[in-house]
Protein backbone atom coordinates (compact mmCIF):
# COMPACT_ATOMS: atom_id res chain seq x y z
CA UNK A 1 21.04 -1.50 -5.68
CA UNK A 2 18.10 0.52 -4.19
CA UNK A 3 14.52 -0.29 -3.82
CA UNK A 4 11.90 2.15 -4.47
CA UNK A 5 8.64 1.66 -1.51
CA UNK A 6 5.31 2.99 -0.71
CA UNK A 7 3.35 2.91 1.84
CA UNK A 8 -0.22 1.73 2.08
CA UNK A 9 -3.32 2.64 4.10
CA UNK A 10 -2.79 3.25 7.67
CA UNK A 11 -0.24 5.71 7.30
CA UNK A 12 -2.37 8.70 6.30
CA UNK A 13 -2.37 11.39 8.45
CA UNK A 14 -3.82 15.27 8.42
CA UNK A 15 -1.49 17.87 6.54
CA UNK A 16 0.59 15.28 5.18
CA UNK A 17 2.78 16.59 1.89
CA UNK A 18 1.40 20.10 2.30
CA UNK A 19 5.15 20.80 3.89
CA UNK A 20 6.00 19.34 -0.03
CA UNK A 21 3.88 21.40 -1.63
CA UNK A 22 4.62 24.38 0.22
CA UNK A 23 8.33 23.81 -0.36
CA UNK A 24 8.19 22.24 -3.70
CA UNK A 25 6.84 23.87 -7.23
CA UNK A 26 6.75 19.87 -8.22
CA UNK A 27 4.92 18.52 -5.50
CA UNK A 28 2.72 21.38 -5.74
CA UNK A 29 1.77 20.28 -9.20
CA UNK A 30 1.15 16.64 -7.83
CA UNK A 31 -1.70 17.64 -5.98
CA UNK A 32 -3.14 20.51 -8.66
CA UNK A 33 -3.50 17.53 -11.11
CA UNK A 34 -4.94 14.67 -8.49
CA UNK A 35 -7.63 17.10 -7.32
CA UNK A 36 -8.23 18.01 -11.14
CA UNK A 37 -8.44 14.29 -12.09
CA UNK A 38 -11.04 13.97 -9.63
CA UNK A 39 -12.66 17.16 -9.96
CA UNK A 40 -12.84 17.71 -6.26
CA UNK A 41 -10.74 19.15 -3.92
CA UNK A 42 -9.17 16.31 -2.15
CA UNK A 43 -6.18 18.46 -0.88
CA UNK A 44 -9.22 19.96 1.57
CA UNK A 45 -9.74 16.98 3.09
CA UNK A 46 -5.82 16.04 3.55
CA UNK A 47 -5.09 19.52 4.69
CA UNK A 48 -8.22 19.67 6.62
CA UNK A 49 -9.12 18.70 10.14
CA UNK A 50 -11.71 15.83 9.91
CA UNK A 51 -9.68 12.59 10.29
CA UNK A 52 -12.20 10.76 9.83
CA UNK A 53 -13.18 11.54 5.95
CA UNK A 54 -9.72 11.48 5.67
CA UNK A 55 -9.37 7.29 6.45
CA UNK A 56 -12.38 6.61 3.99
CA UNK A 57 -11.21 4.03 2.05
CA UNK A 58 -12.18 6.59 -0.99
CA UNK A 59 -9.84 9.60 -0.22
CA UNK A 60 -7.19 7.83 2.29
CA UNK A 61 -6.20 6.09 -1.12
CA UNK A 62 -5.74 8.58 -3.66
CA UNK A 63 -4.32 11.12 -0.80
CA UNK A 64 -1.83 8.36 -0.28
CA UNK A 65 -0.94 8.30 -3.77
CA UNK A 66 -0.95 12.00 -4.08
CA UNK A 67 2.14 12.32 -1.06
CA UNK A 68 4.32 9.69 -2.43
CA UNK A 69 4.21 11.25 -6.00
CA UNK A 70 4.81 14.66 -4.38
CA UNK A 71 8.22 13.11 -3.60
CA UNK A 72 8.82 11.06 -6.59
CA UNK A 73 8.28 14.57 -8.44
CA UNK A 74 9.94 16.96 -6.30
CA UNK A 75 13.33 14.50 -7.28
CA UNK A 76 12.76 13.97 -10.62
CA UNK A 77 12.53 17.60 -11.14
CA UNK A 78 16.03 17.31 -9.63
CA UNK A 79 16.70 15.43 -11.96
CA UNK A 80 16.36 11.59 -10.68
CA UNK A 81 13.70 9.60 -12.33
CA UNK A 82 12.73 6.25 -10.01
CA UNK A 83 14.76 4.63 -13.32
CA UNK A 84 18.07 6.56 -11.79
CA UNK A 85 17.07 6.11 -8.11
CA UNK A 86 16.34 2.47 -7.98
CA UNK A 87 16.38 -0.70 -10.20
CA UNK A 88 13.32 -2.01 -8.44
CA UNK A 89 9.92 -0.52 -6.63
CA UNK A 90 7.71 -1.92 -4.47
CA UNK A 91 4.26 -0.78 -2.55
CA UNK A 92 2.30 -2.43 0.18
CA UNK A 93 -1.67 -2.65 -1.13
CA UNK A 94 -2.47 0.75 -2.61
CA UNK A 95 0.96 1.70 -2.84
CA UNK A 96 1.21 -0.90 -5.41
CA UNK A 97 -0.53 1.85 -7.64
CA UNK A 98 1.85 4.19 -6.24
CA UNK A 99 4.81 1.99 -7.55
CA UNK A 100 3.18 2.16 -10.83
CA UNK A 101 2.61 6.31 -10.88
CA UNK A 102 6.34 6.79 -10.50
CA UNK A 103 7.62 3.80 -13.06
CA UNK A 104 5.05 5.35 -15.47
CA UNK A 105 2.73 2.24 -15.90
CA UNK A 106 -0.23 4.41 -15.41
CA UNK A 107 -0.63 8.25 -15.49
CA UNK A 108 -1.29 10.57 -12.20
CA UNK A 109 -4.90 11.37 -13.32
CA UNK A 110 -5.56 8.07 -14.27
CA UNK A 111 -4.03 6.09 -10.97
CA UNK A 112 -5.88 9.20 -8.87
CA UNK A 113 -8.86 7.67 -10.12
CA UNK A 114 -8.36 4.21 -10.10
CA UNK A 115 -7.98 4.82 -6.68
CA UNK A 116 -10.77 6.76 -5.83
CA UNK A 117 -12.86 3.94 -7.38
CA UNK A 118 -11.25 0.94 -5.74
CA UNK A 119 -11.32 2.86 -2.29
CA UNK A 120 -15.71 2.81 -3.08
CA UNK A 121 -15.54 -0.81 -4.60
CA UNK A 122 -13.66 -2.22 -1.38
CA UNK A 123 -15.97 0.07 0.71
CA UNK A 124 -19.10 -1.43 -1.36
CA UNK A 125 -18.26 -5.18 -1.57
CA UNK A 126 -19.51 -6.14 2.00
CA UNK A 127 -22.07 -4.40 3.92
CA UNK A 128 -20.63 -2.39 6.89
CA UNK A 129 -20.43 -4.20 10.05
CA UNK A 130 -20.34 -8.13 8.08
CA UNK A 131 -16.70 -7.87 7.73
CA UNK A 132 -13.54 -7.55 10.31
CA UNK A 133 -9.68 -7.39 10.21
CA UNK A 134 -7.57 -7.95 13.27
CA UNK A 135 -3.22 -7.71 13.70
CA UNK A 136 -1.83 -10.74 15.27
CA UNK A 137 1.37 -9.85 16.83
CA UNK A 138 3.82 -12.41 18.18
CA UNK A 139 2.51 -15.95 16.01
CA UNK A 140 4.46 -17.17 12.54
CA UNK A 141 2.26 -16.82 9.74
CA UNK A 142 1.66 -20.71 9.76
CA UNK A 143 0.75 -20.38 13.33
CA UNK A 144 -2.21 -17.37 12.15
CA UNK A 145 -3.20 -19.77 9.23
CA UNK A 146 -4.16 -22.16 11.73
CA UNK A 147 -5.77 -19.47 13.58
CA UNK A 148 -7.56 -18.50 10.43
CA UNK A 149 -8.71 -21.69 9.99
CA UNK A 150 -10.02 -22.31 13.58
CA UNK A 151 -12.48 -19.12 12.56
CA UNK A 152 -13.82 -20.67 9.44
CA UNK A 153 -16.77 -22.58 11.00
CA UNK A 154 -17.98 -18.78 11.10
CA UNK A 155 -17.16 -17.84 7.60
CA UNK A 156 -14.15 -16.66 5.50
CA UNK A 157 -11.11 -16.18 7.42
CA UNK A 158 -7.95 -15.56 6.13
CA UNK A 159 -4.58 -14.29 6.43
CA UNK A 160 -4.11 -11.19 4.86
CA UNK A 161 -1.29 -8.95 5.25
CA UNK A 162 2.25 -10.99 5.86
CA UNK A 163 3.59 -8.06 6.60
CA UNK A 164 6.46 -8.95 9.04
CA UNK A 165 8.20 -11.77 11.06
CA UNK A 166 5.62 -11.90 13.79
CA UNK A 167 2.98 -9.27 12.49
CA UNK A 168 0.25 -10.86 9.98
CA UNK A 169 -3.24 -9.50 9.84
CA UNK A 170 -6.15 -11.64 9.01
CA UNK A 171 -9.53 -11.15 7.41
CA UNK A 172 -13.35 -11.99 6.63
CA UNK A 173 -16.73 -11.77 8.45
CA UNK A 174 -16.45 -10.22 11.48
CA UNK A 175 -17.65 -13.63 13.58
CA UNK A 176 -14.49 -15.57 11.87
CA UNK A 177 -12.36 -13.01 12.39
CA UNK A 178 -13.62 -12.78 16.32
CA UNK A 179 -13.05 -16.82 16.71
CA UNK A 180 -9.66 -16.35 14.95
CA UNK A 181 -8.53 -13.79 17.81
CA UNK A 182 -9.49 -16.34 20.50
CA UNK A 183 -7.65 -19.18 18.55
CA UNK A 184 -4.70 -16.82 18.32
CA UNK A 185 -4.85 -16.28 22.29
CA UNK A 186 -4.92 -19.59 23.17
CA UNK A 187 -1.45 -20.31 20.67
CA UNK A 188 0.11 -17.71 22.23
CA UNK A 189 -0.39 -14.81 20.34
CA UNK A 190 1.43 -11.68 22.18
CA UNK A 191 -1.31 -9.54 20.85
CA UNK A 192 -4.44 -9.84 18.66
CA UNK A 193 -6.40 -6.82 18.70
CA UNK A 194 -9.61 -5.73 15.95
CA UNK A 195 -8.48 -3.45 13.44
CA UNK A 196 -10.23 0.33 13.03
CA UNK A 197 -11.27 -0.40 9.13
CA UNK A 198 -14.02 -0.42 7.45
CA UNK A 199 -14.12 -3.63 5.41
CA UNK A 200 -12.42 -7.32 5.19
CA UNK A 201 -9.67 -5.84 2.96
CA UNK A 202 -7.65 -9.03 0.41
CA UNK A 203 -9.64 -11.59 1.66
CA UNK A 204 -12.03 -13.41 -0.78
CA UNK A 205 -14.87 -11.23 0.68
CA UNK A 206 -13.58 -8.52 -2.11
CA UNK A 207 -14.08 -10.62 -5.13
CA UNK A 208 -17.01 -7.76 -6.35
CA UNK A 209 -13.91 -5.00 -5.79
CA UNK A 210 -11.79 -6.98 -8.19
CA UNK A 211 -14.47 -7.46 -10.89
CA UNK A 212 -14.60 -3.67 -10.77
CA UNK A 213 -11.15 -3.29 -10.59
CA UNK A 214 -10.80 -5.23 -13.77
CA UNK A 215 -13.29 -3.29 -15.75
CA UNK A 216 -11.74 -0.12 -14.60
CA UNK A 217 -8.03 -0.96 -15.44
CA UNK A 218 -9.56 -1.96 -18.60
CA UNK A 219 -10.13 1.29 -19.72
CA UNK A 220 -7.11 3.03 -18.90
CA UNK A 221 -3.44 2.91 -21.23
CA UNK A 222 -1.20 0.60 -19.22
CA UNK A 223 2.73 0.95 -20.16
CA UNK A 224 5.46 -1.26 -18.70
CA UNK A 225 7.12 0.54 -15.59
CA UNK A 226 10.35 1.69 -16.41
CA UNK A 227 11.57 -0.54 -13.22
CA UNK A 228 10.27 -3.74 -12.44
CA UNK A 229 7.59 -3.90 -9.64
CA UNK A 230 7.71 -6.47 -6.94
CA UNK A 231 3.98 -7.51 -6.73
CA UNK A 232 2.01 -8.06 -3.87
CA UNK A 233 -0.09 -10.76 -4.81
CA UNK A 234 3.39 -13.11 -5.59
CA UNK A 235 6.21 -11.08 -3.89
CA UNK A 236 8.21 -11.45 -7.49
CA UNK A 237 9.54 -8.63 -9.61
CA UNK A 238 7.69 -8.24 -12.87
CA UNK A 239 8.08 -6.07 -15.92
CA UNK A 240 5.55 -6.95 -18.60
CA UNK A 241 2.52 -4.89 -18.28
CA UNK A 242 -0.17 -6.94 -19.02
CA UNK A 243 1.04 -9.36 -16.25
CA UNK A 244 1.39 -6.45 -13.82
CA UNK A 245 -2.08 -5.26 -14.67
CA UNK A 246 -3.37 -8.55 -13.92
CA UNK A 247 -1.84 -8.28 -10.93
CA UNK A 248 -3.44 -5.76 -9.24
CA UNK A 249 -7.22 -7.41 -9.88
CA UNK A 250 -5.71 -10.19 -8.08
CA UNK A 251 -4.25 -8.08 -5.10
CA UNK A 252 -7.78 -6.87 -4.28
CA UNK A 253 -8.76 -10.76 -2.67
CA UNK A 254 -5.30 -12.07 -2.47
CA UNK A 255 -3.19 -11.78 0.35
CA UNK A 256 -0.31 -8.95 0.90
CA UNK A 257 2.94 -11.35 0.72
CA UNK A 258 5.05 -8.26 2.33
CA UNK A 259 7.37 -10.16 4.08
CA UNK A 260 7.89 -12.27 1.06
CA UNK A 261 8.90 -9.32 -0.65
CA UNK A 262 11.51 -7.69 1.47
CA UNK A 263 12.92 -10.94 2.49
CA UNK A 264 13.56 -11.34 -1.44
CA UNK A 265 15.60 -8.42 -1.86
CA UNK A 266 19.22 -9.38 -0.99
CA UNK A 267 18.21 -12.58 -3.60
CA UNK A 268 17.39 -9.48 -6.73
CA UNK A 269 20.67 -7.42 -5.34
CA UNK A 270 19.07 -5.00 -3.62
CA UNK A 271 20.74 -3.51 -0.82
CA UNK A 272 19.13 -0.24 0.58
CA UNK A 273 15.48 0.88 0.30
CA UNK A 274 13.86 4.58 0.64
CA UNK A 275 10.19 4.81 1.31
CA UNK A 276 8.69 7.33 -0.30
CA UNK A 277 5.51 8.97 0.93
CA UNK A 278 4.00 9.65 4.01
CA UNK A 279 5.26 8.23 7.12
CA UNK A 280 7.47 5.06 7.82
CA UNK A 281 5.73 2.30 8.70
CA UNK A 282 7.34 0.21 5.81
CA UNK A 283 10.51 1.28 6.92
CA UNK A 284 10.17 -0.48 10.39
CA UNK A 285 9.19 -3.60 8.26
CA UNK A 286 11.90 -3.57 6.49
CA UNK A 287 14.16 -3.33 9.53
CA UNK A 288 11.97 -6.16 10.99
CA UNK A 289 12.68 -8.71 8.41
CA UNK A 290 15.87 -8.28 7.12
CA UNK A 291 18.53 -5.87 9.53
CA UNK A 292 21.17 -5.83 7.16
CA UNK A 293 19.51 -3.70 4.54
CA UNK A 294 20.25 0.08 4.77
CA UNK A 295 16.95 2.25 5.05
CA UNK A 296 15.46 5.56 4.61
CA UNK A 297 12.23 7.15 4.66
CA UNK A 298 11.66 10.30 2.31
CA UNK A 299 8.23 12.38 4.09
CA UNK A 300 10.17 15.71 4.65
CA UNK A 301 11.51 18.36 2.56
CA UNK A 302 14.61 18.60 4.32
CA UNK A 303 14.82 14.54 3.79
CA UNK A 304 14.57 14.78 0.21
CA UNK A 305 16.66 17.60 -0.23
CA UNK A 306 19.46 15.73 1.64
CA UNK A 307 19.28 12.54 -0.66
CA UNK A 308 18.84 14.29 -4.06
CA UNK A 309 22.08 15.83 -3.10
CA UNK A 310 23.61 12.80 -2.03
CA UNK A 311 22.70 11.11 -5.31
């Protein structure tokens, strides 16, 4: 069995997917309808040469999106919906939403925009500069916990992204987060190094993100996906919408239980994954925590054109 992954922010990069859309009538279409749905031309800024409006929180999210459904569509209109692909599909932080654009949960337009608004809400829940995230490379994630917790006497500190044996990210006010990287030092850490973002992403700093995030899922139709999705917030598969929807208000302050996830695979019968999207980063996880599932990353059009066919 074959898991379904996408990949989250860090991975964006300029031109991504316009090799799709050049090659692809599909994944043309992908990007017609996200710029429609947010009646501005985000393909400019993906296609464009300013990096840095590119990694706002705002458009990195929805461009994101955008490449990994430029994929998903280019195979289904070969005939492989995620349904025939995979029996399961997974995303790390916004590529949660991406998991749910190709099972169907919620429509392109509609996940364009819930992106596009939880990019602002993140960006908007703690004044720039208050908040800090930093990769610890080389501790357990009990080991960062305690890390964490040495940079509480500064404010919220917590672990945040699990996102690999020996690679966990932590979170909160930028002082915490500063103690936490000295705690980390002196425990042995091999690296732990401030992260180039703009806010204290799925710490408890983001509770006004997920308030907004609930009132905006709120208003949009919500099906179940049409393959379960292994959530961040609990690292479990789940089917039942209103769960799932639930889900992803909690995945806004909650940590990203990554490792979790992939190390639950072999347990749900899942064997191989393909990352679909932009980049691999997910796929190096993967390899990371568990060696013995088969991977492959789907960013190319001669990649996807080579596993349609071998479908």
């Amino acid at each position: 069995m074959r898991a379904c992954m996408f990949p989250g922010q860090g991975s964006q990069k300029l031109g991504m997917g316009r090799d799709l859309a050049d090659a692809f009538p599909a994944a043309k279409a992908v990007f017609e309808e996200v710029d429609d749905a947010l009646s501005e031309r985000l393909t400019d800024i993906i296609w464009g040469e300013d990096m840095d409006r590119l990694t706002l929180t705002e458009n990195a999210q929805p461009a994101l999106m955008a490449v990994s459904m430029a994929v998903m569509r280019t195979l289904e209109s070969n005939g492989h919906a995620l349904a025939d692909i995979a029996g399961y599909a997974a995303g790390h932080s916004l590529g949660e939403y991406s998991a749910h654009a190709a099972a169907g949960s919620i429509s392109l337009a509609d996940t364009a925009r819930l992106l596009r608004t939880r990019g602002r809400a993140m960006q908007d829940a703690v004044p720039p500069g208050v908040g800090a995230m930093a990769a610890i490379l080389g501790l357990s994630l009990d080991q960062v916990t305690e890390a964490a917790k040495a940079g509480t006497a500064h404010g919220v500190c917590v672990a945040a992204n699990d996102n690999a044996d020996g690679q966990v990210v932590i979170s909160g006010h930028a002082q915490a987060v500063d103690a936490a990287i000295e705690a980390a030092k002196a425990m042995g850490a091999k690296r732990a190094m401030p992260l180039p973002v703009s806010a204290p992403f799925h710490s408890p700093l983001m509770e006004p993100a997920a308030d907004v995030m609930r009132a905006a899922l709120d208003d949009v139709t919500f099906n179940a996906p049409s393959v379960p999705i292994i959530a961040n917030a609990t690292a479990s598969a789940e089917s039942d919408a209103a769960k799932l929807k639930a889900l992803l208000v909690d995945q806004v302050t909650a940590p990203v239980r990554w490792r979790e996830s992939v190390a639950g695979f072999s347990g749900l019968g899942i064997t191989s994954t393909v990352e679909c999207g932009a980049g691999n980063v997910l796929t190096g996880m993967v390899r990371r925590i568990d060696r013995d599932l088969d991977t492959l990353a789907l960013s190319k059009p001669e990649d996807i054109e080579a596993f349609a066919a071998s479908l």
